[in-house]
Protein backbone atom coordinates (compact mmCIF):
# COMPACT_ATOMS: atom_id res chain seq x y z
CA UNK A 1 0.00 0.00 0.00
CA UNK A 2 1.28 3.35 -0.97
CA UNK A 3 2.06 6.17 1.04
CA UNK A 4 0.14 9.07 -0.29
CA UNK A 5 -3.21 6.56 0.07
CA UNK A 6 -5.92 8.73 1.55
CA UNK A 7 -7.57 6.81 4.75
CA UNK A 8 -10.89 6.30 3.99
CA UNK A 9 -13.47 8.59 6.29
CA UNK A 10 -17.14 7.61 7.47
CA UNK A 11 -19.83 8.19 9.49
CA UNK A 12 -19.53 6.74 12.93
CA UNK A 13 -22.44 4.83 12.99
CA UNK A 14 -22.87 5.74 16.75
CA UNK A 15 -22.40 9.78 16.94
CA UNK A 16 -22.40 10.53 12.94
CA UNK A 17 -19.07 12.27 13.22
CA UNK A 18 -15.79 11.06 11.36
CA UNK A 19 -14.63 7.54 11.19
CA UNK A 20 -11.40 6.05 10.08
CA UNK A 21 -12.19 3.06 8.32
CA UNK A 22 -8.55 1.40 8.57
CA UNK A 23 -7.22 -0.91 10.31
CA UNK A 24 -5.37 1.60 11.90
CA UNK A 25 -8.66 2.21 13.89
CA UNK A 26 -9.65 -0.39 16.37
CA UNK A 27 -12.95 0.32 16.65
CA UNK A 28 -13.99 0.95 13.39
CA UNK A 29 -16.62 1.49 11.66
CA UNK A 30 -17.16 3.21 15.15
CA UNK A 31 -14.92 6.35 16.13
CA UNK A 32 -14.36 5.23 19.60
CA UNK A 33 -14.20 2.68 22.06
CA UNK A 34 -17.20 4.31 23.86
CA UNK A 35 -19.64 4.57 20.47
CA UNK A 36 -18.53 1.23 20.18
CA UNK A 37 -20.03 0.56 23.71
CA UNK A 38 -23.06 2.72 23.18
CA UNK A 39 -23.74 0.32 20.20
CA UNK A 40 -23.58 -2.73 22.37
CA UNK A 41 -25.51 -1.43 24.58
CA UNK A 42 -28.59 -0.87 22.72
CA UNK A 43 -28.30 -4.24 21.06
CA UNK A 44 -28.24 -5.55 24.29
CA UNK A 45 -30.99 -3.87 25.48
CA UNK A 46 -32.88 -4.53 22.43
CA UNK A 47 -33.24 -1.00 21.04
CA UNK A 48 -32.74 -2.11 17.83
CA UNK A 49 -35.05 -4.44 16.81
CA UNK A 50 -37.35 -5.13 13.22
CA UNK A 51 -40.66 -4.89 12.97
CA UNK A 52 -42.96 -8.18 12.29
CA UNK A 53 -46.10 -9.37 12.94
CA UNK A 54 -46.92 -12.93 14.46
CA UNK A 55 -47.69 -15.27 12.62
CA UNK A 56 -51.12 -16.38 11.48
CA UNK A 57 -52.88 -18.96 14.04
CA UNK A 58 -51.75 -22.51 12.47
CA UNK A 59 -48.75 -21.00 10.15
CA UNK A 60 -45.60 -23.34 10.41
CA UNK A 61 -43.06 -20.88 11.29
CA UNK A 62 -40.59 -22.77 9.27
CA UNK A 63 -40.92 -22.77 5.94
């Protein structure tokens, strides 16, 4: 890898500000350590969830 290769920047998918997405940054896509934890954190207390209704009385729910 050369030298004069710009780091690639995104949005910290935590706080929205700048993200170094390089191995250079630990915690990446994430900023920091603590978005990182903030992240965690509402997966764990199942903020983030996806919407679905229940299934129909006598529907297999494998398919």
């Amino acid at each position: 890898m050369s030298d004069d290769v710009k780091p690639r920047i995104v949005s910290c998918p935590s706080c929205g500000g700048d993200s170094v997405f390089a191995p250079s940054n630990q915690w990446r896509p994430f900023c920091s350590e603590r978005c990182r934890h903030i992240d965690l954190g509402a997966w764990a207390s199942e903020s983030f969830r996806v919407e679905a209704s229940p299934p129909a009385e006598g529907q297999d729910l494998e398919q």
